[in-house]
N, C-alpha and C. Protein backbone atom coordinates (compact mmCIF):
# COMPACT_ATOMS: atom_id res chain seq x y z
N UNK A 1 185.21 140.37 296.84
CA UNK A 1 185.59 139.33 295.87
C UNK A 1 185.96 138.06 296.62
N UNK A 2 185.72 136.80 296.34
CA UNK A 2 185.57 135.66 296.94
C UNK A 2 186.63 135.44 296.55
N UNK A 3 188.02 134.84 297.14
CA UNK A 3 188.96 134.08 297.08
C UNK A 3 188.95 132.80 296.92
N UNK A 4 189.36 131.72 296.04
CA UNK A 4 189.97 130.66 296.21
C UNK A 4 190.36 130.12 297.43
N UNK A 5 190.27 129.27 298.52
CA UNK A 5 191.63 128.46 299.31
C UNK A 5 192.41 127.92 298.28
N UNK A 6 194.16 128.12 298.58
CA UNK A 6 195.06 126.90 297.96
C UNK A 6 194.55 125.74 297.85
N UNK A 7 195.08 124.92 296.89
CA UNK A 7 194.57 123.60 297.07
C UNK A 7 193.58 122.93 296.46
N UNK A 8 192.07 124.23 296.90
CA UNK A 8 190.78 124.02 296.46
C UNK A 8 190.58 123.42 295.25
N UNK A 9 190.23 122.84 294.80
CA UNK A 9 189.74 122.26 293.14
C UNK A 9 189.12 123.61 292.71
N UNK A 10 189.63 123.79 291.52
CA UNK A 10 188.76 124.84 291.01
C UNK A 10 187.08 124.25 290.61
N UNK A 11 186.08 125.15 290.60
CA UNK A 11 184.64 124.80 290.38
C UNK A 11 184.48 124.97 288.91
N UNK A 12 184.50 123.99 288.41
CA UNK A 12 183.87 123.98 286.79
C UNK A 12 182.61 124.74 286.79
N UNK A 13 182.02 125.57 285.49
CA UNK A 13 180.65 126.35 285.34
C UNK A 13 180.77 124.85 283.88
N UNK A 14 179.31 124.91 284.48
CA UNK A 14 178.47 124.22 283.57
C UNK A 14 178.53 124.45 281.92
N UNK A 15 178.59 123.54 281.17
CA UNK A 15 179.47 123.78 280.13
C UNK A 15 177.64 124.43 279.13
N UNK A 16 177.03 125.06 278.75
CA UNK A 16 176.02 125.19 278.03
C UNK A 16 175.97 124.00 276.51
N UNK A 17 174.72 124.24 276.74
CA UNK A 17 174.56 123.08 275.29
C UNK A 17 174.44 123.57 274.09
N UNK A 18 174.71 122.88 273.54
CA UNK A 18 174.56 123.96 271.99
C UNK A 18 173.07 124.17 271.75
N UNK A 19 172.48 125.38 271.32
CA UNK A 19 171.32 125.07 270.48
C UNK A 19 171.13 124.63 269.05
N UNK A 20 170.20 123.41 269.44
CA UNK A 20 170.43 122.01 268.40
C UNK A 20 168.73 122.62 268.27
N UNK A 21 167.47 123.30 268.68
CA UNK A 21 166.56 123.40 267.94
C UNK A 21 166.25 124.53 266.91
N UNK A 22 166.83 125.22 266.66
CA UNK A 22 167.18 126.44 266.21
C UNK A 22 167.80 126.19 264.70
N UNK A 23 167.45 126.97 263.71
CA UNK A 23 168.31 127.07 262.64
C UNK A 23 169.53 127.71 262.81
N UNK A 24 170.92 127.97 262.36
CA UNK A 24 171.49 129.02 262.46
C UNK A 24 171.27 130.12 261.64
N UNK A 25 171.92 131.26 261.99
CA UNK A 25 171.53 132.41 261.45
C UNK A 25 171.68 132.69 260.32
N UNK A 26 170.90 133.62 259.44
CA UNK A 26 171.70 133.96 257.89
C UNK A 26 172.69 134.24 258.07
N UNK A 27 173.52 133.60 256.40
CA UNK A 27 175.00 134.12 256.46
C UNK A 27 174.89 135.22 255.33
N UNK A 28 174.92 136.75 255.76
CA UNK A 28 174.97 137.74 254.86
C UNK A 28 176.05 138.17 253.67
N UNK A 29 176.94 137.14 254.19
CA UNK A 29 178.25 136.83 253.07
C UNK A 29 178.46 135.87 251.87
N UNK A 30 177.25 136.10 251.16
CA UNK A 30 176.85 135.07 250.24
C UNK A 30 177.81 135.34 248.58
N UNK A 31 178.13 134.30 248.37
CA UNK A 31 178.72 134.33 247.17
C UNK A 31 177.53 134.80 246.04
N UNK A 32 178.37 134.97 244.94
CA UNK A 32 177.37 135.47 243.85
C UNK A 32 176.94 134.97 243.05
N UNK A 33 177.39 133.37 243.21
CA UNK A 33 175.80 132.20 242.86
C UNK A 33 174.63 131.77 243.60
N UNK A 34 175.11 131.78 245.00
CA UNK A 34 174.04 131.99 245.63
C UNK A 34 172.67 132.49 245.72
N UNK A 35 172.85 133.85 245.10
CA UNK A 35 172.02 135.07 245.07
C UNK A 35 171.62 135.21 243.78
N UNK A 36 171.84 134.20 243.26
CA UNK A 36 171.49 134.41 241.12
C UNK A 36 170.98 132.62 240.70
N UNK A 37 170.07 132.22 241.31
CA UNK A 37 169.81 130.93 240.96
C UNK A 37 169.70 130.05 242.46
N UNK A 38 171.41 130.24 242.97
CA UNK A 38 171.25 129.27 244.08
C UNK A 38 172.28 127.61 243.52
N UNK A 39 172.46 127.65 242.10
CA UNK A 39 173.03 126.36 241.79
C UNK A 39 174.20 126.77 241.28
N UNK A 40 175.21 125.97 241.22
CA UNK A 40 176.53 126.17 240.28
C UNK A 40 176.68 125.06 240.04
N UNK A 41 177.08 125.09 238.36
CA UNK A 41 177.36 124.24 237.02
C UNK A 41 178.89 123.89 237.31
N UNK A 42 179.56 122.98 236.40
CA UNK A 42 180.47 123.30 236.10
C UNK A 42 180.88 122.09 235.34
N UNK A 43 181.85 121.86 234.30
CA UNK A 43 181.61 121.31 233.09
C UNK A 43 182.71 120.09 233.41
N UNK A 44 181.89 118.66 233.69
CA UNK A 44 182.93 117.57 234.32
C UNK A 44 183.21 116.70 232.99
N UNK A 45 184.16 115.61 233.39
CA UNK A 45 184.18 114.65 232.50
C UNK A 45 184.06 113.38 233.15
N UNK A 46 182.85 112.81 231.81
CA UNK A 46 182.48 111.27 232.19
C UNK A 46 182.98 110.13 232.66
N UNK A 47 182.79 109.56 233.62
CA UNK A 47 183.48 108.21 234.08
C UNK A 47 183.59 106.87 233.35
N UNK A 48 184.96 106.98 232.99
CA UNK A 48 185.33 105.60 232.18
C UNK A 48 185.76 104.40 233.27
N UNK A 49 184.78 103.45 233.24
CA UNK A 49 184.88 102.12 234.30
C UNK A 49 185.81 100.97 233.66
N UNK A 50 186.17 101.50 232.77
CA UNK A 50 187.31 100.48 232.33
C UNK A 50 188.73 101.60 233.14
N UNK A 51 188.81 102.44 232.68
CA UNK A 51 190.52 102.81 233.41
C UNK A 51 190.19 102.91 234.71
N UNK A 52 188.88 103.80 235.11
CA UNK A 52 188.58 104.02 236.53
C UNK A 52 189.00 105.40 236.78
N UNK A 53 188.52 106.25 236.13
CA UNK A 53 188.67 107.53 235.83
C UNK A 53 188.31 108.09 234.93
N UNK A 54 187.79 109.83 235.08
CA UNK A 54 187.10 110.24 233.88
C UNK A 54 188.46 111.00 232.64
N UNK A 55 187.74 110.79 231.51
CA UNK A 55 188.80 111.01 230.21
C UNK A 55 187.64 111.77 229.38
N UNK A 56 188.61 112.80 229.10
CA UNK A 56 188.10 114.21 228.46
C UNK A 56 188.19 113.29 226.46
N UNK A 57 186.93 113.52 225.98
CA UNK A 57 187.09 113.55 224.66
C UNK A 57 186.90 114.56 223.58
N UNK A 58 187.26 114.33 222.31
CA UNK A 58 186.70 115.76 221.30
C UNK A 58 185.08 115.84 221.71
N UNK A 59 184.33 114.64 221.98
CA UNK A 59 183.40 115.06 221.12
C UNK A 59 182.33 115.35 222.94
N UNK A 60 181.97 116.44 222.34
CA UNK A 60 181.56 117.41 222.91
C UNK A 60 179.34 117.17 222.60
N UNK A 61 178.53 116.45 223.60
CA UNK A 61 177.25 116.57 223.61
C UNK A 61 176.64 117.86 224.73
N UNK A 62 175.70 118.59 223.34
CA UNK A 62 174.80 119.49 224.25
C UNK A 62 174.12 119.55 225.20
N UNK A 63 173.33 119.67 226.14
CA UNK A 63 172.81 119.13 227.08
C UNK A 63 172.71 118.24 227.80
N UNK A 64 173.71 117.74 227.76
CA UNK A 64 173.82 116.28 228.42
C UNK A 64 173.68 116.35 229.81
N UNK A 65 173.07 115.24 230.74
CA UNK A 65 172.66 115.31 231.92
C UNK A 65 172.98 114.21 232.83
N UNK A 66 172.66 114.05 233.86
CA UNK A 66 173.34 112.89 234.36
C UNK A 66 172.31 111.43 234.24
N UNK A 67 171.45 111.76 233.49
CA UNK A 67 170.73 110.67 233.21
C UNK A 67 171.41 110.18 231.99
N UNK A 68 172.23 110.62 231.41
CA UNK A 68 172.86 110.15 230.14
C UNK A 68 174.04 108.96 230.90
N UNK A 69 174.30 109.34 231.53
CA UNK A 69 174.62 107.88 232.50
C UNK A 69 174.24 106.42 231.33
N UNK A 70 173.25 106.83 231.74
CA UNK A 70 172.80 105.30 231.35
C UNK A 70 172.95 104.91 229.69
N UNK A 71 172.99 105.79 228.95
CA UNK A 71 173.25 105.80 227.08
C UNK A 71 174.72 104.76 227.37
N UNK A 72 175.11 104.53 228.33
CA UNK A 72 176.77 104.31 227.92
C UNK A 72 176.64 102.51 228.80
N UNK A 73 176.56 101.42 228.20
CA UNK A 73 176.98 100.28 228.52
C UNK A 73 177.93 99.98 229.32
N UNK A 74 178.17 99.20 230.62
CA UNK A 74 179.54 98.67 231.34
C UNK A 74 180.73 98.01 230.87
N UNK A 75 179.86 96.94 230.01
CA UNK A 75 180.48 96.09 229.39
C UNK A 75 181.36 96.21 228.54
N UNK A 76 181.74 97.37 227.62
CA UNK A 76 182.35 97.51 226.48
C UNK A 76 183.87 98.93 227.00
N UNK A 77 184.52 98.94 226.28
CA UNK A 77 185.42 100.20 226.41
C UNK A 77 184.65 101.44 225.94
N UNK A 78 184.38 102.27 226.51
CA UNK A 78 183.40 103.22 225.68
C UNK A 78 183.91 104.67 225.85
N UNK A 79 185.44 104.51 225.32
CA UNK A 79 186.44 105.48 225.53
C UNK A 79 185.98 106.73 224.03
N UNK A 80 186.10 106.32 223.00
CA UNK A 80 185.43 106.84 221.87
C UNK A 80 184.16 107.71 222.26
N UNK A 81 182.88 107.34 223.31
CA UNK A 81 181.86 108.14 223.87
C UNK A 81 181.97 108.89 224.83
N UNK A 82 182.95 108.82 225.44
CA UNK A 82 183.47 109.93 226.28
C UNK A 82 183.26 111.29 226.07
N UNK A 83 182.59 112.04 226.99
CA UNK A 83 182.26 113.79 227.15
C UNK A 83 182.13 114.40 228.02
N UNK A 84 182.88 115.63 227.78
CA UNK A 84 182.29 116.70 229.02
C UNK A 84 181.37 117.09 228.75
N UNK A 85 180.28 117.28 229.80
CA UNK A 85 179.12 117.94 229.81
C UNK A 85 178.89 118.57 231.24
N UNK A 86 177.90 119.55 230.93
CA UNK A 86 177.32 120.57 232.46
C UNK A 86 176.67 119.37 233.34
N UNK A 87 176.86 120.20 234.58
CA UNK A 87 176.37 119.38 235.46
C UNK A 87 176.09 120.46 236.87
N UNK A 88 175.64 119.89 237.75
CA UNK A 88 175.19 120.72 239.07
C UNK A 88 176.20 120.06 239.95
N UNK A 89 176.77 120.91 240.72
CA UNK A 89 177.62 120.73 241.56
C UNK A 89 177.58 121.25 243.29
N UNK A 90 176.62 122.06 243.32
CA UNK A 90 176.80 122.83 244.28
C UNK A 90 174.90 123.23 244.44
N UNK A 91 174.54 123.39 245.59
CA UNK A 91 173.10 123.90 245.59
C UNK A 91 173.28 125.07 246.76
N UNK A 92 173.04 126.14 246.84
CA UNK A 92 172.65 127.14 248.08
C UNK A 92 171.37 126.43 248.84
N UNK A 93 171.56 127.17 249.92
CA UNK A 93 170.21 126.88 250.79
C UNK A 93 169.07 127.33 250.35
N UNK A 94 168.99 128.59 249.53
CA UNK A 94 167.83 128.65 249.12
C UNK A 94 167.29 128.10 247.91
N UNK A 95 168.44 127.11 247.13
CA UNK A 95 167.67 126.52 246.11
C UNK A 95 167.21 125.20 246.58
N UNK A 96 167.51 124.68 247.75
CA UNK A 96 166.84 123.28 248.27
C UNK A 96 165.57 123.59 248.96
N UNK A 97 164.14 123.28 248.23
CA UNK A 97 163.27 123.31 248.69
C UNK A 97 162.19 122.19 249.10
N UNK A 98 161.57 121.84 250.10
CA UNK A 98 161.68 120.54 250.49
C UNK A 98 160.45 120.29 250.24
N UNK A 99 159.16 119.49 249.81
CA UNK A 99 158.05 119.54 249.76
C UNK A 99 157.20 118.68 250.18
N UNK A 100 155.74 118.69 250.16
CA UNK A 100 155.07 117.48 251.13
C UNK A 100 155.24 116.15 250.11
N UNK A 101 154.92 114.99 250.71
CA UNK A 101 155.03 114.06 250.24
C UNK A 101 153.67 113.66 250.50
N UNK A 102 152.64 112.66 249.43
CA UNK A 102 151.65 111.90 249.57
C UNK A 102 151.36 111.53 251.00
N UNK A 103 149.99 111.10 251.91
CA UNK A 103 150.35 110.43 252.77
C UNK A 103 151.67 110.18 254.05
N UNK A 104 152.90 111.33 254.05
CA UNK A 104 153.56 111.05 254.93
C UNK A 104 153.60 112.26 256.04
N UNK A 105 154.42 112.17 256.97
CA UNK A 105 154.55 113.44 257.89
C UNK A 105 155.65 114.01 257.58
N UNK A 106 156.01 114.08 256.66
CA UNK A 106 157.94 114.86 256.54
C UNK A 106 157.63 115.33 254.97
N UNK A 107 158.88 116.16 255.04
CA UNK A 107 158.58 117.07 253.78
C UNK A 107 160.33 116.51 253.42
N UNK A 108 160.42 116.44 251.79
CA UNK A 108 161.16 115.83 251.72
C UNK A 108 161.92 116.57 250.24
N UNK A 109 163.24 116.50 249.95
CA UNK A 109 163.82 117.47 248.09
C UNK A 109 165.35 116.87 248.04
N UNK A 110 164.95 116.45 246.92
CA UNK A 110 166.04 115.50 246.12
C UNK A 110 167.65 116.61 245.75
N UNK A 111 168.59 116.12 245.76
CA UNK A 111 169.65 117.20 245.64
C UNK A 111 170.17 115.94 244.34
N UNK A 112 170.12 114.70 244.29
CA UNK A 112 171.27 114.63 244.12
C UNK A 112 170.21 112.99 243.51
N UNK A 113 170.49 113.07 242.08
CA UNK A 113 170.27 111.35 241.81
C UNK A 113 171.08 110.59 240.82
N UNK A 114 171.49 109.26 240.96
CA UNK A 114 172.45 108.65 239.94
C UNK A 114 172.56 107.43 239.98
N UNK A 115 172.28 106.63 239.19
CA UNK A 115 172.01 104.82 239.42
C UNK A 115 172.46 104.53 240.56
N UNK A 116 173.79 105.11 241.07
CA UNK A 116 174.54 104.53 241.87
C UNK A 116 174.59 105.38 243.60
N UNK A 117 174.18 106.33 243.25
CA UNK A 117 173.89 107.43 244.25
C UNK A 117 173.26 108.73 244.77
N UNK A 118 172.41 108.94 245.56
CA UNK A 118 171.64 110.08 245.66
C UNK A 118 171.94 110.54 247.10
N UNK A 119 171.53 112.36 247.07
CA UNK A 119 171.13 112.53 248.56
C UNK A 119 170.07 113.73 248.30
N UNK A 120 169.51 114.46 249.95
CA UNK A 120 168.57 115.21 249.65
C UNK A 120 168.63 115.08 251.30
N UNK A 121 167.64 115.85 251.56
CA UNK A 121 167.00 116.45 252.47
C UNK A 121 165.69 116.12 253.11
N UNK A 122 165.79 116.17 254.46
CA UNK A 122 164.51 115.79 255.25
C UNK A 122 164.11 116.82 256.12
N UNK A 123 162.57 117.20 256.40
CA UNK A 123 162.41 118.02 257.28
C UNK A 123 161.34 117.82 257.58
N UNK A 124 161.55 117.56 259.40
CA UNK A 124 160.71 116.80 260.29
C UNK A 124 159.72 118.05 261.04
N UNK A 125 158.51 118.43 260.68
CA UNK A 125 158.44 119.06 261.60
C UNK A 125 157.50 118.59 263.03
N UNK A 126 157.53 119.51 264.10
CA UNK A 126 157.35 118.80 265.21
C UNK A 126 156.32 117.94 265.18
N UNK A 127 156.75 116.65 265.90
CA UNK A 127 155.64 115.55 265.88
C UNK A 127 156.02 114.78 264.48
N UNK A 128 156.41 114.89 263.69
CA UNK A 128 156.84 114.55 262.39
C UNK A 128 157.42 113.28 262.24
N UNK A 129 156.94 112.01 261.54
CA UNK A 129 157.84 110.86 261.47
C UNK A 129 158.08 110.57 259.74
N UNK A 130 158.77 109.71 260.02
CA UNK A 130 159.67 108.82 258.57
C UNK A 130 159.58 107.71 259.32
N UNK A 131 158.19 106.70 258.51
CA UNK A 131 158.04 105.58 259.37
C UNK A 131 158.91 104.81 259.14
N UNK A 132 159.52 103.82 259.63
CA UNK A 132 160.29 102.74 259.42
C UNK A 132 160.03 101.73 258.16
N UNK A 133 161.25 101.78 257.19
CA UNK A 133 161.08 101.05 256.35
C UNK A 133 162.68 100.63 256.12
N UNK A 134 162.66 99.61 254.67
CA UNK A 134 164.57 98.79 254.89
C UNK A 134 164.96 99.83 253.80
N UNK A 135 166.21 99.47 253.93
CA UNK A 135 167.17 100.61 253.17
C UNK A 135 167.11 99.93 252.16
N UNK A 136 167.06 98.48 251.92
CA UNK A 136 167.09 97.40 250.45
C UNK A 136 168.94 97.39 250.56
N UNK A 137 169.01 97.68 249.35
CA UNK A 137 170.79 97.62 248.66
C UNK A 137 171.29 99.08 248.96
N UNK A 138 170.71 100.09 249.89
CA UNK A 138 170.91 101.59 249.77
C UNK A 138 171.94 101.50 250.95
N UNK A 139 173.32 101.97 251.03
CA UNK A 139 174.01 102.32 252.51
C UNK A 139 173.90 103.33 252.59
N UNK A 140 173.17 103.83 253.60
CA UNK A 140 172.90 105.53 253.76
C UNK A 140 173.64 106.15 254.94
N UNK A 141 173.25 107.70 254.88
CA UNK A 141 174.37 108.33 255.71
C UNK A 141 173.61 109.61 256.28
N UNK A 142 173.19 109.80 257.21
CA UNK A 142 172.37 111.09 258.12
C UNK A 142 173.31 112.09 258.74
N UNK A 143 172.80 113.17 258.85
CA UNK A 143 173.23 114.21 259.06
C UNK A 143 172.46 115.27 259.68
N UNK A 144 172.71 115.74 261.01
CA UNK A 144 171.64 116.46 261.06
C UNK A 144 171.73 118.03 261.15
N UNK A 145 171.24 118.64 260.19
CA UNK A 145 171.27 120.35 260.29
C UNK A 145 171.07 120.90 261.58
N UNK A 146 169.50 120.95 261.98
CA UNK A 146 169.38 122.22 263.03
C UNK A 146 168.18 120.50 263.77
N UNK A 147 167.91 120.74 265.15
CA UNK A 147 166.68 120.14 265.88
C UNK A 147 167.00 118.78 266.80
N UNK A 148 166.42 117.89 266.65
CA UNK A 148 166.88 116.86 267.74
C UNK A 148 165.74 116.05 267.34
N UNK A 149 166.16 114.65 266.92
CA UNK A 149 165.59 113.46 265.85
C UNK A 149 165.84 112.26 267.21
N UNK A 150 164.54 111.20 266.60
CA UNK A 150 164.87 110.38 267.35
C UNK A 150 165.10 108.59 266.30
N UNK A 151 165.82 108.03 266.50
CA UNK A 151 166.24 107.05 265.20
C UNK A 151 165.68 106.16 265.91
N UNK A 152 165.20 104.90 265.20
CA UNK A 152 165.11 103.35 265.48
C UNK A 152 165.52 102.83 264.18
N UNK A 153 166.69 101.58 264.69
CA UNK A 153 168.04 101.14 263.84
C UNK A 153 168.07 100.04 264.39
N UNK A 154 168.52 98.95 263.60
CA UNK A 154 168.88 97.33 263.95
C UNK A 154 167.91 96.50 264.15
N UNK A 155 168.56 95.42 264.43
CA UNK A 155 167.92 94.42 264.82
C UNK A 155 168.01 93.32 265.97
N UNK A 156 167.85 93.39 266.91
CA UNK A 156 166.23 94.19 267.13
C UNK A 156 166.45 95.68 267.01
N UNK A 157 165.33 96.45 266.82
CA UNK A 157 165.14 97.77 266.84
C UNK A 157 165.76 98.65 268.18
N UNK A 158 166.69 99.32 267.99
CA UNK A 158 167.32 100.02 268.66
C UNK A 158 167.48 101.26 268.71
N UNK A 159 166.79 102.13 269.75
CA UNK A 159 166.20 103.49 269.78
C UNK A 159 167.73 104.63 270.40
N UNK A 160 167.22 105.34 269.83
CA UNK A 160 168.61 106.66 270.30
C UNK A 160 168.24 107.74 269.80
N UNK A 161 168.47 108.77 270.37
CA UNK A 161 168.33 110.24 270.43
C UNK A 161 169.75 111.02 270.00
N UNK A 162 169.68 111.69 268.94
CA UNK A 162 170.65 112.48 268.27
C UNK A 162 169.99 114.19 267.83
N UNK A 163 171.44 115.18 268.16
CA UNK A 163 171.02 116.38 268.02
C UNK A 163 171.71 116.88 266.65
N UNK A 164 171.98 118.25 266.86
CA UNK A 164 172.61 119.39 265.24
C UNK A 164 173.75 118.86 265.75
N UNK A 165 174.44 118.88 264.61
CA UNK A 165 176.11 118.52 264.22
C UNK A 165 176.22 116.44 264.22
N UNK A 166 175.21 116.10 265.05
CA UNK A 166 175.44 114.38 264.84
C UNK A 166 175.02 113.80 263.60
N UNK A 167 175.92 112.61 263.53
CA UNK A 167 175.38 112.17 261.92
C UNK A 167 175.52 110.25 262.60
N UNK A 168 174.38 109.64 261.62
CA UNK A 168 174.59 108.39 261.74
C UNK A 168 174.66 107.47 260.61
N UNK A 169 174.68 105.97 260.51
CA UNK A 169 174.63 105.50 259.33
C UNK A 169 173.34 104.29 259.53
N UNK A 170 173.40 103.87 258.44
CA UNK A 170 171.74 102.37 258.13
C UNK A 170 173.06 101.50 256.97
N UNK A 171 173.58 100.78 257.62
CA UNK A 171 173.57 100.01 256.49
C UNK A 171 172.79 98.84 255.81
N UNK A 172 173.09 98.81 254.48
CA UNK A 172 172.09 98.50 253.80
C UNK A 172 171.45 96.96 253.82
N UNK A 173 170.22 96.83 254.12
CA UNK A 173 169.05 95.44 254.17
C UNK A 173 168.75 95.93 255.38
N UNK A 174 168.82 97.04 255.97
CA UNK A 174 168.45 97.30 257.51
C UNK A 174 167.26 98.10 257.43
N UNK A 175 166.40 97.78 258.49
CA UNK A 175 165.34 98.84 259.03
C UNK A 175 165.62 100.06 259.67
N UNK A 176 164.48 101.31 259.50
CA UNK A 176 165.20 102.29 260.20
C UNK A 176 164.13 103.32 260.23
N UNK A 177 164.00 104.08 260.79
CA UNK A 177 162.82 105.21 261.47
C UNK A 177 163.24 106.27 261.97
N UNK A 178 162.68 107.89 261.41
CA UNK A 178 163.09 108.84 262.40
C UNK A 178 161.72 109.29 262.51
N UNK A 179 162.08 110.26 263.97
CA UNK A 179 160.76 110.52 264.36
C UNK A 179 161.05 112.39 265.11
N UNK A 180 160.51 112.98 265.15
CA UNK A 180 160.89 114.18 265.74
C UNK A 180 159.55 114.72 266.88
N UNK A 181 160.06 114.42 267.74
CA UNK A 181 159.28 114.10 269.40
C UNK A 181 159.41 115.81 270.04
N UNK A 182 160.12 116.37 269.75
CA UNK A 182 160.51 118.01 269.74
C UNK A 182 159.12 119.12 269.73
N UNK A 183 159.26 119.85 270.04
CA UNK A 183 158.39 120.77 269.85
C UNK A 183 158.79 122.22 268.91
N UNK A 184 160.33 121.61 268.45
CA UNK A 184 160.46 122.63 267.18
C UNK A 184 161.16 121.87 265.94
N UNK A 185 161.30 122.33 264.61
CA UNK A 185 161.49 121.73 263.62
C UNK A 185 162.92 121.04 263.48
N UNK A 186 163.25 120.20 262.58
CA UNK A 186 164.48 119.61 262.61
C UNK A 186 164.51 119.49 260.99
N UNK A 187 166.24 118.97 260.62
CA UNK A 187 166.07 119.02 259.29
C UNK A 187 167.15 118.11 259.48
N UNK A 188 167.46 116.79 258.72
CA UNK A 188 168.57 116.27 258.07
C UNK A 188 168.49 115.75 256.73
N UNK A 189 169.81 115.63 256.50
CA UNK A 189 170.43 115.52 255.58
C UNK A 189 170.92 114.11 255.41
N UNK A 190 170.69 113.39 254.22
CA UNK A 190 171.09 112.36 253.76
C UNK A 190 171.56 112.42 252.21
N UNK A 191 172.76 111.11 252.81
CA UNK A 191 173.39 110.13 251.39
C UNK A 191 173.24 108.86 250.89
N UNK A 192 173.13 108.49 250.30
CA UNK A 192 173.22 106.67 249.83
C UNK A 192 173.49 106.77 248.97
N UNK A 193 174.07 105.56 248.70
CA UNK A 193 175.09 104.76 247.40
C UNK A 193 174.85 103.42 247.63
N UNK A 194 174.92 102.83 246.18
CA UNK A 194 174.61 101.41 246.30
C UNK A 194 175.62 100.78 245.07
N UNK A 195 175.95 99.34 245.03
CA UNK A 195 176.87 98.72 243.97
C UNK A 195 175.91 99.30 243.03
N UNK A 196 177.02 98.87 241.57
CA UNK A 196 175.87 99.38 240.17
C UNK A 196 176.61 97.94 239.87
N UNK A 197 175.53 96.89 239.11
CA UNK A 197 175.80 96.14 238.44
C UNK A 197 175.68 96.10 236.88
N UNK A 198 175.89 95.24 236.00
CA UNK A 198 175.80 95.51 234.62
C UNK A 198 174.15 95.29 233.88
N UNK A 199 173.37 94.57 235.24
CA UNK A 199 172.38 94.43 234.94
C UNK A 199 171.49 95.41 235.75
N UNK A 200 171.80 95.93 236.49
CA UNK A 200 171.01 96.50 237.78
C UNK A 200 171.21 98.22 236.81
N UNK A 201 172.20 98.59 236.00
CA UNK A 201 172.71 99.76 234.83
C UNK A 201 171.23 99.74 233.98
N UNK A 202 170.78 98.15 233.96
CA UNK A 202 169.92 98.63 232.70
C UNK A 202 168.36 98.39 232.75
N UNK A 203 168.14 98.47 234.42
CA UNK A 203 166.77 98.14 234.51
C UNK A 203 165.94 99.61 234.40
């Protein structure tokens, strides 16, 4: 057995890297929506932009969806139209399924849409780009699941390499590009939100 000298600096071991190309493993501990659909509901109440908070009313609409959003004007108190209705709250992994897009290299599935905010999912596979285009009025927010992405951001265009667990941002009127240079698949995850105006509500 090799001794230490006093004194000696101890020798650091090389710290390993995470594996960032890799999915992680199934989790066999799945709740029991998971395994029956993949989505969970659950019955919210509508946002009143006059108090700035949602307010529960009697009146109670069937199916209502989050496109009903838009039935309800900015401009007015619209405390009287107020409702709870179902909604999606939650998606499992196996209900996000990502699909090809026209013309592009990435496969792409919406989780999440609302005048004011959406997110969803990207999946790059190797060689795979999301050519560069502007965000417009969108501030978005990346995330990356499993792989190793390569971004071009700013202005001028400014290149960087990000792995699993990093997340970045585009804010919005900015250009921006990912590209997956890898030889195994990658997947992130995005958010954006944008102002809602009273006119921008009703285009």
């Amino acid at each position: 057995m090799k001794r230490r000298v006093p004194g000696q600096p101890r020798r650091r071991r090389p710290r390993k890297r995470p594996e960032e190309d890799d999915p992680e493993p199934d989790d066999n501990d799945l709740d029991y929506w998971e395994t029956e659909g993949g989505i969970m509901q659950a019955s919210v109440m509508l946002y009143d932009p006059v108090r700035e908070t949602g307010v529960e009313s009697q009146t109670v609409k069937a199916g209502m969806s989050n496109s009903s959003f838009r039935d309800f004007p900015l401009n007015r108190d619209w405390t009287p139209f107020l409702t709870v209705f179902a909604t999606d709250i939650a998606y499992a992994a196996s209900a996000i399924a990502t699909r090809d897009i026209s013309g592009a290299e990435f496969r792409f599935a919406k989780t999440l849409t609302l005048p004011f905010f959406g997110s969803g999912m990207v999946d790059l596979p190797p060689g795979g780009i999301k050519r560069i285009k502007n965000s417009r009025k969108m501030q978005m927010v990346f995330f990356v699941f499993y792989g190793r992405v390569t971004v071009e951001l700013g202005t001028p265009l400014q290149t960087f390499s990000i792995g699993k667990g990093g997340m970045w941002q585009v804010p919005r009127g900015n250009f921006y590009g990912i590209y997956n240079y890898s030889e195994k698949p990658a997947r992130v995850f995005f958010a954006q939100g944008s102002e809602v105006t009273a006119e921008s509500w009703d285009e």
